[in-house]
N, C-alpha and C. Protein backbone atom coordinates (compact mmCIF):
# COMPACT_ATOMS: atom_id res chain seq x y z
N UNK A 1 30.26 14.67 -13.20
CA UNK A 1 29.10 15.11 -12.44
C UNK A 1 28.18 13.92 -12.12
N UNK A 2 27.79 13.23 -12.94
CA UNK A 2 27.17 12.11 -12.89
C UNK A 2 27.99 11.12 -11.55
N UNK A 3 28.77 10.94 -11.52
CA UNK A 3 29.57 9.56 -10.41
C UNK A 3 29.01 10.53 -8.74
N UNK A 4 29.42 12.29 -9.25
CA UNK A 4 29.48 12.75 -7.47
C UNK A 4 27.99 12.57 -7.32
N UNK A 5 26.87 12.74 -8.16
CA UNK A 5 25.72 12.64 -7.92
C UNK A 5 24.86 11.36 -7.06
N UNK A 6 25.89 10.05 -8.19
CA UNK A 6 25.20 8.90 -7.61
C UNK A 6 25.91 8.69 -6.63
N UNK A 7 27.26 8.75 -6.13
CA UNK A 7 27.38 8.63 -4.91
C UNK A 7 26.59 9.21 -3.56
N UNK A 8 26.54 10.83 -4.08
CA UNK A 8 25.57 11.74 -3.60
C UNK A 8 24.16 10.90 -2.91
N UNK A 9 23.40 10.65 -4.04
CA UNK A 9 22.45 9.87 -3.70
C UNK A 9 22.58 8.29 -2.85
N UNK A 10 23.60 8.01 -3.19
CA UNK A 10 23.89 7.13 -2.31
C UNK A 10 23.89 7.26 -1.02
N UNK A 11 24.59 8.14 -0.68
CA UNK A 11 25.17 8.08 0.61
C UNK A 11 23.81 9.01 1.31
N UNK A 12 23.18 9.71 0.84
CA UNK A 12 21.96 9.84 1.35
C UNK A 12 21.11 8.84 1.25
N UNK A 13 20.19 7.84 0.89
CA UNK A 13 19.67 6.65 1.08
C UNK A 13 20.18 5.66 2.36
N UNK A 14 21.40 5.84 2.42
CA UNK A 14 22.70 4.48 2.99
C UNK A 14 22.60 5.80 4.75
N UNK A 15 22.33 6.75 4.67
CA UNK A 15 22.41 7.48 6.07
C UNK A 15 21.07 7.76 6.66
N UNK A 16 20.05 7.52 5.99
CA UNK A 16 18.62 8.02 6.03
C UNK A 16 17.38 6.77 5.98
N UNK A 17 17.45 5.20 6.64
CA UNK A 17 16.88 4.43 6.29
C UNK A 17 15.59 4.21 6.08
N UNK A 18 14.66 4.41 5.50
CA UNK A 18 13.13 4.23 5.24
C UNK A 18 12.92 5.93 4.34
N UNK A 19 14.29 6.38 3.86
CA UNK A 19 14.07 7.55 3.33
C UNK A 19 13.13 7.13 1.48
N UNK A 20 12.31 7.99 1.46
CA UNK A 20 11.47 8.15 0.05
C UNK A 20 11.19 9.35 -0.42
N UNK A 21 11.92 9.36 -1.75
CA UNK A 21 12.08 10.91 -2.45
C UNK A 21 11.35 10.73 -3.84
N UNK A 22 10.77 11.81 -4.54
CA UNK A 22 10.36 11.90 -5.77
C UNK A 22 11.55 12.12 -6.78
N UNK A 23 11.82 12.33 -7.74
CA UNK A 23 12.81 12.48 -8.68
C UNK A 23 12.92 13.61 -9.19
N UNK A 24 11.90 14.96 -8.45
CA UNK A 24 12.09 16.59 -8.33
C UNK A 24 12.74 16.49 -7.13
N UNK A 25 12.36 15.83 -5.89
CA UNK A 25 12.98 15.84 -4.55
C UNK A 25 14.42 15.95 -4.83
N UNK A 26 15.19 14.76 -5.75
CA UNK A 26 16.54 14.41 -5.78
C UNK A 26 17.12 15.40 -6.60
N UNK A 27 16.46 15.60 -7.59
CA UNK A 27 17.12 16.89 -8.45
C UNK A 27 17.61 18.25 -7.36
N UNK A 28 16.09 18.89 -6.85
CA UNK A 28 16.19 19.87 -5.78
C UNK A 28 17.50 19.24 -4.54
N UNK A 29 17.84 18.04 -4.34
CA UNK A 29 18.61 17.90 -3.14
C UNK A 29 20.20 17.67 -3.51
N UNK A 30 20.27 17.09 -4.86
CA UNK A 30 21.52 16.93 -5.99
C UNK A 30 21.89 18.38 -6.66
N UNK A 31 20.61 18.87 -6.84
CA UNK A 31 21.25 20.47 -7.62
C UNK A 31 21.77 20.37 -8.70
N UNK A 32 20.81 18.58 -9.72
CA UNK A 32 21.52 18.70 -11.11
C UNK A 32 20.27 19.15 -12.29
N UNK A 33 20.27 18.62 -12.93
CA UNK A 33 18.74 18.95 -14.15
C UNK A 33 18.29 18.04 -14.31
N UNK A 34 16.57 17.85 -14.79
CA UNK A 34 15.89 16.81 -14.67
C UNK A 34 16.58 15.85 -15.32
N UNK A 35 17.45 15.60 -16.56
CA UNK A 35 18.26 14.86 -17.46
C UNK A 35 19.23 14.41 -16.95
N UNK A 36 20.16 15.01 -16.12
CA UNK A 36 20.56 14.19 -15.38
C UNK A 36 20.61 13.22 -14.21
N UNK A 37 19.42 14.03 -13.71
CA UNK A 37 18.67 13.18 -12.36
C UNK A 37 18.01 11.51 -12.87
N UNK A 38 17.21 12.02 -13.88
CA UNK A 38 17.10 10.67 -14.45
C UNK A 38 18.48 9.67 -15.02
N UNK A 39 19.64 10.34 -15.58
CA UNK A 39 20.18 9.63 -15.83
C UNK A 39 20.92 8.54 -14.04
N UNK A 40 20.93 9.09 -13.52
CA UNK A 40 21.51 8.58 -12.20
C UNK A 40 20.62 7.99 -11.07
N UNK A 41 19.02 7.99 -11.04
CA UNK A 41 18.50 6.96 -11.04
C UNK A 41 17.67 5.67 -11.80
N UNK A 42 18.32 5.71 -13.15
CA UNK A 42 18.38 4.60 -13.85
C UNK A 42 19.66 4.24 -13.47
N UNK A 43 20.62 4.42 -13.16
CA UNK A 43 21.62 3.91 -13.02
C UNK A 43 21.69 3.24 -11.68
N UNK A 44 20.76 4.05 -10.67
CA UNK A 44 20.86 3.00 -9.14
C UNK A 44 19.48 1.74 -9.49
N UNK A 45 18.64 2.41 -10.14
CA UNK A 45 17.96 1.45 -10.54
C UNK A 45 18.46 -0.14 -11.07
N UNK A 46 19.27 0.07 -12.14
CA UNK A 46 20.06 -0.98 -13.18
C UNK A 46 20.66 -2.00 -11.82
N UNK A 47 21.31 -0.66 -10.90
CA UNK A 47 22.07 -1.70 -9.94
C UNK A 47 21.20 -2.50 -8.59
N UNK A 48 19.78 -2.22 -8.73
CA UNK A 48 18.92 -2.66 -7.99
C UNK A 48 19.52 -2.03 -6.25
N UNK A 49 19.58 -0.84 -6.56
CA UNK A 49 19.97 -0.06 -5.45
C UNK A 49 18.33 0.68 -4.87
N UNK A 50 18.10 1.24 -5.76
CA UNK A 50 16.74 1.81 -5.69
C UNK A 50 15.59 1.19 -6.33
N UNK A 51 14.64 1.20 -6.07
CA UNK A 51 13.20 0.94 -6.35
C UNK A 51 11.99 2.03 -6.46
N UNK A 52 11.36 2.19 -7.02
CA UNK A 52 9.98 2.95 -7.60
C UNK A 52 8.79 2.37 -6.73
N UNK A 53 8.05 3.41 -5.93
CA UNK A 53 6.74 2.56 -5.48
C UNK A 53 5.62 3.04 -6.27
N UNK A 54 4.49 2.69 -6.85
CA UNK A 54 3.10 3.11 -7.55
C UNK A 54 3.13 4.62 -7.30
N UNK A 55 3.56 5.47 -6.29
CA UNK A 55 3.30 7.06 -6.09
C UNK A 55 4.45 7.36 -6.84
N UNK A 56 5.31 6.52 -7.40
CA UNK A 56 6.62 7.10 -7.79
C UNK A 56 7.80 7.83 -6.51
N UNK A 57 7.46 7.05 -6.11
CA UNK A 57 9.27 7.75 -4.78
C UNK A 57 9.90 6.81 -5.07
N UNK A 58 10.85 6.66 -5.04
CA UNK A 58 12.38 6.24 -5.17
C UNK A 58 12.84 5.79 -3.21
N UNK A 59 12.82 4.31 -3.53
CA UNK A 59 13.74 4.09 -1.77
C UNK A 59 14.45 2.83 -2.16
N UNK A 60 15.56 3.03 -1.11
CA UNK A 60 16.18 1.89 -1.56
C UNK A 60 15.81 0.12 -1.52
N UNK A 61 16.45 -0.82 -2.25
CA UNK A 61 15.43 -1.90 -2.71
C UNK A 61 15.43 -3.00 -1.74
N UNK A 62 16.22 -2.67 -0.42
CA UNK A 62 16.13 -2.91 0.72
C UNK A 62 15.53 -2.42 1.61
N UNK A 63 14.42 -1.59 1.71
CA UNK A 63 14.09 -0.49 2.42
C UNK A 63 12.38 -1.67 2.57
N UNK A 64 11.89 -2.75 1.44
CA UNK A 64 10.66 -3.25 1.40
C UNK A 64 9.46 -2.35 0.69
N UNK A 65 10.35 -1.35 -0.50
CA UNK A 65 9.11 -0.57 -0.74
C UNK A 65 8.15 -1.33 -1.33
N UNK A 66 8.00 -2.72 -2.18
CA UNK A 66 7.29 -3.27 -2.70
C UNK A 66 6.58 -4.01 -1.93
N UNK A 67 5.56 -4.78 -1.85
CA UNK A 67 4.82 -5.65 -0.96
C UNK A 67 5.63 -6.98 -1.45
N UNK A 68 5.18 -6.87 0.52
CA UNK A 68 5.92 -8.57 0.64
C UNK A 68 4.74 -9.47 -0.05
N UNK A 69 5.55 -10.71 -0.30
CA UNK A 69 4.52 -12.25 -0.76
C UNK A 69 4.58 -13.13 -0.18
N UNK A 70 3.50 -13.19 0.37
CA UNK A 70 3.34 -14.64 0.97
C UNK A 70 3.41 -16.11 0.44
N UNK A 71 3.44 -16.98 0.93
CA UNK A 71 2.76 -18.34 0.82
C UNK A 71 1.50 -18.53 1.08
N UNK A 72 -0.18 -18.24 0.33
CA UNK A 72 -1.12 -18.49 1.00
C UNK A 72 -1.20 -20.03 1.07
N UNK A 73 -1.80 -20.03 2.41
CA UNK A 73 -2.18 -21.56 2.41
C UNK A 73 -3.69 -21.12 2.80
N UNK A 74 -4.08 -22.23 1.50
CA UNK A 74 -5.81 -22.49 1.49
C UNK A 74 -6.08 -24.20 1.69
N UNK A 75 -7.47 -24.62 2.06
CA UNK A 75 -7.40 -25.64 2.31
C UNK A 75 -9.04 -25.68 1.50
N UNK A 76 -8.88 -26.68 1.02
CA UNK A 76 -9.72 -27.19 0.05
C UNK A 76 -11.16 -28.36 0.75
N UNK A 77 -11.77 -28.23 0.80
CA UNK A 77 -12.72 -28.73 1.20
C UNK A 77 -14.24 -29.02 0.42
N UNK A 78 -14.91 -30.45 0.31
CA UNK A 78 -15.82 -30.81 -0.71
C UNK A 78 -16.71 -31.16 0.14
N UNK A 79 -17.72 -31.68 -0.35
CA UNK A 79 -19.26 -32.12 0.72
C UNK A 79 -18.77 -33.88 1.13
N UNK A 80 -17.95 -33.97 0.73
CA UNK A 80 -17.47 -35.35 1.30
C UNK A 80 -16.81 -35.37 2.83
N UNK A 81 -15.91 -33.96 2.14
CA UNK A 81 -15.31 -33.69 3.42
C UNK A 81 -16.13 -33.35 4.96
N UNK A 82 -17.47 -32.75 4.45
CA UNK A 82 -18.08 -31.86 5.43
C UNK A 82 -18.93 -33.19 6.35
N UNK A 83 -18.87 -34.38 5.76
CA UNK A 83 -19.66 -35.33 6.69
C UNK A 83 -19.11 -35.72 7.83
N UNK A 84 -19.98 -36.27 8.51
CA UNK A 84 -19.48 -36.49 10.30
C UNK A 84 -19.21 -38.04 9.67
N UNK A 85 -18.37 -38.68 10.64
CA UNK A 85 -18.74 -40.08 10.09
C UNK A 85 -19.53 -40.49 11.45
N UNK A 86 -20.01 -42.04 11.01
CA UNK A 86 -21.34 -42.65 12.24
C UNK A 86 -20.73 -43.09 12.74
């Protein structure tokens, strides 16, 4: 039960791109029990298939649910700097 599930979930993520579900969503859409629902997204988890955002949905870890990071560039500037020269 566990393998048809995570495929299950697979192949819904992999057909549905920018899709985000709760982990009642997947249970209700898998039709397994909360115990096993968790067991099968720790398991896409482990494989860095899926990702968790702060609301808790589940999308895949290609999908960008996390915030991107930049490179800030700051520029540093002192009262030496701020003079005109004569």
């Amino acid at each position: 039960m566990l393998q048809r599930t995570l495929d299950r979930l697979r192949a819904e993520f992999l057909e549905m791109p920018g899709l985000h579900l709760t982990a009642h969503q997947m249970e209700r859409l898998c039709g397994v029990d909360p115990a096993t629902c968790r067991a099968v997204i720790n398991a896409l988890i482990d494989e860095r298939f899926l990702c968790v955002n702060a609301n808790g949905r589940y999308s895949r870890t290609t999908e960008g649910a996390g915030p991107r990071l930049r490179p800030v560039k700051t520029v540093h500037t002192t009262a030496e700097d701020t003079r005109k020269a004569s």
